[in-house]
Structure formats: C-alpha cells, structure tokens
Protein backbone atom coordinates (compact mmCIF):
# COMPACT_ATOMS: atom_id res chain seq x y z
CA UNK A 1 67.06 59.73 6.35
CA UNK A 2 63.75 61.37 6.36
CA UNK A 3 65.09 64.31 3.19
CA UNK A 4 66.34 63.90 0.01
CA UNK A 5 68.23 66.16 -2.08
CA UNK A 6 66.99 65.85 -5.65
CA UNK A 7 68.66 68.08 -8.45
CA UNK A 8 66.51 68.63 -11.83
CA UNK A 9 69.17 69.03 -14.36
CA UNK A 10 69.51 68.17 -18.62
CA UNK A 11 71.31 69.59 -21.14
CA UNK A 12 67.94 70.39 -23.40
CA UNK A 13 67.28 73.84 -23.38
CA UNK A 14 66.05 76.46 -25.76
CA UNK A 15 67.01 79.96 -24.16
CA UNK A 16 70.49 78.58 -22.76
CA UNK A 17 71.71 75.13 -24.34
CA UNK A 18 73.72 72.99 -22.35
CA UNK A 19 74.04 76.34 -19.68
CA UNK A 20 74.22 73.42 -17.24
CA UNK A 21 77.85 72.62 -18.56
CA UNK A 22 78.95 76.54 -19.22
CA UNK A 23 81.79 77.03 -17.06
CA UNK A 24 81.19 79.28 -14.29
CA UNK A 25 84.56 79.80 -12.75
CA UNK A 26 87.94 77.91 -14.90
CA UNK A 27 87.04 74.54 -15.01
CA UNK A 28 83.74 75.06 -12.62
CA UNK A 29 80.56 74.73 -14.70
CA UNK A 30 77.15 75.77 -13.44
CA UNK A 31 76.15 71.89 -12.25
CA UNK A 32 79.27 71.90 -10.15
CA UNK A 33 78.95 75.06 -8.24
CA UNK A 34 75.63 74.15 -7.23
CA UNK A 35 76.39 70.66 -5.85
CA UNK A 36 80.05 72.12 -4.40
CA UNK A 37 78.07 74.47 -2.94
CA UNK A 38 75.28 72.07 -1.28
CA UNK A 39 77.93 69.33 -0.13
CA UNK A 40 79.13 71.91 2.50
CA UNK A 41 75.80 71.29 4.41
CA UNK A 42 74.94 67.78 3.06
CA UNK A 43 76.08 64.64 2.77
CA UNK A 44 77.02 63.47 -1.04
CA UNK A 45 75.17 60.45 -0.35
CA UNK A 46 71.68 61.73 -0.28
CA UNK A 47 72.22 64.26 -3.13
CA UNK A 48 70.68 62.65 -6.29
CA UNK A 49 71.11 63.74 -9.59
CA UNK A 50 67.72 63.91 -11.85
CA UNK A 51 68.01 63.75 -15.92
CA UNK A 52 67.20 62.00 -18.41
CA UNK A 53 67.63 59.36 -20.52
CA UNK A 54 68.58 60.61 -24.05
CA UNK A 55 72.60 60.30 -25.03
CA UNK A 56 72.89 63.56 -24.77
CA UNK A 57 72.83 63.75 -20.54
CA UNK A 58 75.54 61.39 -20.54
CA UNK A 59 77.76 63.85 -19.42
CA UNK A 60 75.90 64.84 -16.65
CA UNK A 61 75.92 60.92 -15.17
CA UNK A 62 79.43 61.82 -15.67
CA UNK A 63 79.43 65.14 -13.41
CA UNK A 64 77.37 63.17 -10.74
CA UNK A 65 79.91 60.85 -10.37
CA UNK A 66 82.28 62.86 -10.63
CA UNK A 67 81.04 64.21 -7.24
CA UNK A 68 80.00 61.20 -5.65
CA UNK A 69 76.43 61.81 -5.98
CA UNK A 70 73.31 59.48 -6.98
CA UNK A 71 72.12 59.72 -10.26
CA UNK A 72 68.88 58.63 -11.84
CA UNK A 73 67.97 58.35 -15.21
CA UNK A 74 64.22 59.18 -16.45
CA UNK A 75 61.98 60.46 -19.15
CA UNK A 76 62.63 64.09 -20.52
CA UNK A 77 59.51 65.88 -20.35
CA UNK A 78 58.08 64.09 -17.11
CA UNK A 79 60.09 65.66 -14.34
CA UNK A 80 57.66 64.95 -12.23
CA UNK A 81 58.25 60.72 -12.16
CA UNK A 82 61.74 61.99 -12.59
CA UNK A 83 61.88 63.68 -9.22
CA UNK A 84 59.92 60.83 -7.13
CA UNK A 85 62.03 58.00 -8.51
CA UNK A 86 65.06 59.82 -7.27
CA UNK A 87 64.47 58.89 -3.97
CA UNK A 88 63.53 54.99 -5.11
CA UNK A 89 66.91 54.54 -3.61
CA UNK A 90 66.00 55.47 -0.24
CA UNK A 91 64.06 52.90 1.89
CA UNK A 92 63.17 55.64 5.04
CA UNK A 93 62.46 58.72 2.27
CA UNK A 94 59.61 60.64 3.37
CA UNK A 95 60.53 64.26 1.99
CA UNK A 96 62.12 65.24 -1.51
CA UNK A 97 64.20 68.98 -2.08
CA UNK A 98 63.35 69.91 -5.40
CA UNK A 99 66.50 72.19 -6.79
CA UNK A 100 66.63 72.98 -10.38
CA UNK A 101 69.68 73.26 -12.01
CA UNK A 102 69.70 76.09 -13.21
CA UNK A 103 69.73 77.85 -9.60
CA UNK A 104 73.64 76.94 -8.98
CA UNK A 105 73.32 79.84 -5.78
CA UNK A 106 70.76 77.53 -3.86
CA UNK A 107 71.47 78.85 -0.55
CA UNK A 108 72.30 75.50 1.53
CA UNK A 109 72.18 76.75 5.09
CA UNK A 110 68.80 78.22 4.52
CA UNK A 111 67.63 74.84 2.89
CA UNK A 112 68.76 73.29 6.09
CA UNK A 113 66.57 75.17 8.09
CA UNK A 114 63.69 74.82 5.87
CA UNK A 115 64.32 70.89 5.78
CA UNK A 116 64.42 70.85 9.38
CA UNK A 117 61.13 72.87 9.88
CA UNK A 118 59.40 70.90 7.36
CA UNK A 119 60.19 67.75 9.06
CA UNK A 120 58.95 68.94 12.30
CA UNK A 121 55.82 70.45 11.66
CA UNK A 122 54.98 67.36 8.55
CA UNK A 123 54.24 69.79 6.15
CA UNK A 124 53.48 69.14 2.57
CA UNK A 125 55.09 71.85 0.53
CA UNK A 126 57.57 74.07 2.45
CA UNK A 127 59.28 76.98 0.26
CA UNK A 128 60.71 80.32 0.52
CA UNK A 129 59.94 83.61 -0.83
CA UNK A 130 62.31 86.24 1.58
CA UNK A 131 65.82 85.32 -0.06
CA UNK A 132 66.80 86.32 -3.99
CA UNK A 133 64.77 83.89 -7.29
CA UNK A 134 67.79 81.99 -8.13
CA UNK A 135 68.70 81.29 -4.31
CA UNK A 136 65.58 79.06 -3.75
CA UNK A 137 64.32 75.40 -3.25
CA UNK A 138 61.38 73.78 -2.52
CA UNK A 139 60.35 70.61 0.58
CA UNK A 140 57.94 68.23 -0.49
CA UNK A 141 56.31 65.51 1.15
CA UNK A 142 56.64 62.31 -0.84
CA UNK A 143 53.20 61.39 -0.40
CA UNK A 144 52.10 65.07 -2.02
CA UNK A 145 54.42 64.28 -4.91
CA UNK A 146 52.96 60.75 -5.35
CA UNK A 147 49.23 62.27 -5.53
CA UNK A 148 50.02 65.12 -8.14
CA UNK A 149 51.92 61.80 -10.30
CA UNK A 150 48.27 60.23 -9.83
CA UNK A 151 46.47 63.48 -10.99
CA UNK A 152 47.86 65.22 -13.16
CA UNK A 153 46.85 64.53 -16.73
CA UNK A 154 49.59 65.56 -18.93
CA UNK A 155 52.51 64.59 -17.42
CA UNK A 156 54.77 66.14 -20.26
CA UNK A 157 53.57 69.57 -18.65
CA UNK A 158 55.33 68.70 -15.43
CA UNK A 159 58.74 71.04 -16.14
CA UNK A 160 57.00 73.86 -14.35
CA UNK A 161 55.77 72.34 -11.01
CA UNK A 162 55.56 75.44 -8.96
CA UNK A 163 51.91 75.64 -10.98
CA UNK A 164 50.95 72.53 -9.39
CA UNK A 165 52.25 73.43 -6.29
CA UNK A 166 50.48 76.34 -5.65
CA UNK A 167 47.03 74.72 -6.40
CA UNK A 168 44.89 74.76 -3.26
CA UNK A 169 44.07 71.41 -2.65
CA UNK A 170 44.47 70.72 1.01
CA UNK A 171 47.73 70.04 1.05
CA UNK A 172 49.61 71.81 4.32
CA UNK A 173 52.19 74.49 3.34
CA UNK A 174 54.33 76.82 5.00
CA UNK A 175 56.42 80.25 3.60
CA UNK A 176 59.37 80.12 5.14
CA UNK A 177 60.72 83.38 6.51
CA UNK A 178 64.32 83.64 6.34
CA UNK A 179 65.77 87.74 7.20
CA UNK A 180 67.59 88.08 4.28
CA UNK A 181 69.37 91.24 2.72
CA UNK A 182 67.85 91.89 -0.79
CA UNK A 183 69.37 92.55 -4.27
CA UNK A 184 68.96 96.61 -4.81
CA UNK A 185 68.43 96.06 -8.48
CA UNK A 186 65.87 93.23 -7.77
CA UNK A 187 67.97 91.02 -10.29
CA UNK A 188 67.59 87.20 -9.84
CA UNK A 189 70.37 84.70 -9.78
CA UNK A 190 68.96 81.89 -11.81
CA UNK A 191 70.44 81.13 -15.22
CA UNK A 192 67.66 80.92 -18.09
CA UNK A 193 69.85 83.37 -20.84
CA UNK A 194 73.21 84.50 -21.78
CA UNK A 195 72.88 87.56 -19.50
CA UNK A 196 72.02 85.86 -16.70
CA UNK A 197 75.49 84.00 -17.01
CA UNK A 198 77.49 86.64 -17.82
CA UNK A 199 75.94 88.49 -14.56
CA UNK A 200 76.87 85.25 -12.17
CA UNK A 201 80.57 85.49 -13.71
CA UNK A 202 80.76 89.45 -12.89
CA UNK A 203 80.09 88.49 -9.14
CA UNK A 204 82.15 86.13 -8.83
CA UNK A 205 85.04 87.84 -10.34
CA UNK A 206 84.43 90.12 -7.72
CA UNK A 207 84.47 87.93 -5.21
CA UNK A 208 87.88 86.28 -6.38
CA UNK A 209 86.18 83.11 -7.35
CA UNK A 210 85.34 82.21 -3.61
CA UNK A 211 82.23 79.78 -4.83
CA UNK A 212 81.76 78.81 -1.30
CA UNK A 213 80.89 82.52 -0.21
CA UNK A 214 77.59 82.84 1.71
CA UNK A 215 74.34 84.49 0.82
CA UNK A 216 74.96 87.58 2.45
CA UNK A 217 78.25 87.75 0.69
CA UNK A 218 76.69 88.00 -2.74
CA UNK A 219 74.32 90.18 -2.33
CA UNK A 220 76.74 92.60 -0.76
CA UNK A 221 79.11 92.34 -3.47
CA UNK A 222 76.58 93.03 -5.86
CA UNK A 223 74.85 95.95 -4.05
CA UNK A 224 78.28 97.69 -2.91
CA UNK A 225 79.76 97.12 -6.61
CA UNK A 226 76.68 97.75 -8.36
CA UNK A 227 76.80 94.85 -10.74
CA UNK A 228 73.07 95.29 -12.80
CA UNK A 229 72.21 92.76 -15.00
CA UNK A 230 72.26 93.60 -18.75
CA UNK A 231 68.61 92.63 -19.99
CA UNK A 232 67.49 89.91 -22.24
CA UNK A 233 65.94 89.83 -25.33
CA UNK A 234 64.25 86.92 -25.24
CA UNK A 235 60.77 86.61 -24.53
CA UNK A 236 59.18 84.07 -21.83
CA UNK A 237 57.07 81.05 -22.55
CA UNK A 238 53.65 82.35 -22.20
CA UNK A 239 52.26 79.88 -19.68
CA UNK A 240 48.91 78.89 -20.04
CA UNK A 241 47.38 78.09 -16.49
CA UNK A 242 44.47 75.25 -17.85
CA UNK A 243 47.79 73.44 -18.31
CA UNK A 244 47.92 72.37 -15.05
CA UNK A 245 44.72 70.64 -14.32
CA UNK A 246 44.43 67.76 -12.18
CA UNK A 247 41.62 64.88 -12.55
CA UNK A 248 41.51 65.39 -8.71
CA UNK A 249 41.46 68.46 -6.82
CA UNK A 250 41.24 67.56 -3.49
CA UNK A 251 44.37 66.11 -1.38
CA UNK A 252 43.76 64.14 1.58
C-alpha cells in the first residue's frame, strides 16, 4: 500500500467544541459521516484516525474502533508528527491523505483519482481547488512531510499546514482538475461554527438522510432548493504568515 488515509480529528475547539461528536443525522455525528462516507471507496484498514493524547479524545479512539479504523494517539498542537506517525503502521507507506475532520463531505471518488494521479506522476503535494472548501483533501509524499517535521521551527504552529504547503520550495505539486458543478451561493461545506452545522443538517434533510449521496447530489440539492447559509458572527484567527518559517527553504 503505497497511500494512506490519515484523518486529523480532536474534540478541542474554540468556534465549535466537540463539533466532531455533534450529530449530523440521528445517531450519525460529523466523525462518522466522514469515515462512512470514505469506506465506500477505501478499505477500513488503511484509514487511520489522528488525535491526541489528552482524556478528553477518548471518545474518538472509541469512534475509530467503532469503525474498524487505525487510530493513533499524539501531541495536541503538533499535527504535523501527528499526521506522519499515522502511517508508522505501514511498512510500504510512501504517500499520506491529509483529511481534516471537520470536512465530513470529503468527496471519496475524487480523492481516488487524485491518489491515483499522485502515485503515478510521484508528486509531492497533490490537491484540489475545482470541487466545493469542505469537499477537499490533500496527497502528500511522506518524504515532503518528513522534511517540513525537520524544518519547521515551531511545531505547535503546525494546525494550519496548507501555509507550509504552499511554500515554494522545490517540492513537485500538481492542482488537480476535477469538472465539478459549483455551489450558486459559493457556501463551503466545512464545519468551523454553529451555522455551518445547521447548513449540513438542512441538506441533508433534503436529501432524506441519504449520507452516501454523491457530490453532484449535494450541490444540486442545495442549488435547486436554495439552501444559503445563515452567516457567522464569529471572526477568523488572523493568521500571521512569519508563522510559518522554515530553518530550510529549499526541498530536495
């Protein structure tokens, strides 16, 4: 197995606690729509689940069982460590999915293809930019991963890793082009606030609580229905880019 599926996921958060446990559909939370939704195009067995240690994520060791899934256990604020020692499991792990947990719509059919592409053409960082935010993941060569662990300097600043990511520093990447239908409202499907919950519940109350129903699916029903998203309140984290330095800039 050349791909690993690696789930960022704890119950620590400041806009939305515990929104990985806030039930989705009846008894459905967020955490198990998205790996429901990713075990119809992958096997359970190289699906890990990445958290943390602190008592608190206990229940989401339980959810990972629960689904058959790995689970690893790792420091809160280093998600990068977090997300390479997920695949410590793996003896033949070359590539890691990065899929945060708060994205329970990750489209798996259009990861497959991007996992597939990634593989052939040995890229570093493959992602996507043509289907809805929330709908996303990201490819990355273990070996990239592995340098940015050995670089970057404050490796409590590693919960936003798409600023790392984007740094040029000669590492091969690819934008994936997927035709996709868009949202008319240009709402996102990821789950930071209260809203953004409430919005994912609307849909799929329209949709009669089909979780499995595909990309194109969702966006119709929102489009043809109309379902807007009411907006939030709360502010974003003003992200300061000299954050994300690295000791070395240059990948080789």
């Amino acid at each position: 197995m050349k791909t690993s599926l690696c789930i960022v996921a704890r119950t620590a958060s400041t806009r939305l606690p515990n929104k990985a446990l806030l039930n989705i559909i009846d008894n459905i939370c967020l955490l198990d729509l998205l790996i429901l939704r990713l075990k119809t195009e992958f096997n359970a067995r190289n699906i890990t689940l990445a958290t943390t240690k602190l008592k608190q994520d206990d229940i989401l060791e339980q959810i990972a069982k629960k689904h058959n899934i790995n689970f690893f256990r790792g420091q809160e604020k280093n998600v990068l460590d977090r997300l390479i020692n997920s695949s410590s499991q793996f003896t033949d792990c070359q590539n890691i999915v990065r899929i945060t947990g708060d994205n329970p719509l990750t489209d798996p059919l259009v990861l497959k293809k991007m996992i597939l592409d990634h593989e052939n053409n040995n890229y570093d960082h493959t992602f996507t930019r043509s289907i809805p935010i929330g709908t996303r993941a990201e490819v990355l060569s273990l070996d990239f991963l592995k340098f940015l662990s050995k670089n970057v300097i404050d490796k409590n600043n590693t919960e936003y890793l798409t600023f790392y990511f984007q740094k040029k520093l000669g590492q091969k990447n690819k934008n994936f082009f997927v035709q996709s239908k868009k949202i008319s409202s240009g709402d996102s499907l990821t789950v930071d606030t209260i809203e953004d919950l409430e919005f994912i519940k609307i849909i799929f109350k329209e949709l009669k609580n089909n979780i499995y129903a595909s990309l194109d699916e969702i966006i119709n029903t929102i489009n043809i229905k109309n379902i807007i998203k009411n907006p939030s309140f709360l502010k974003n984290k003003t992200i300061d880019l000299n954050e994300f330095n690295l000791k070395n800039n240059q990948y080789e």
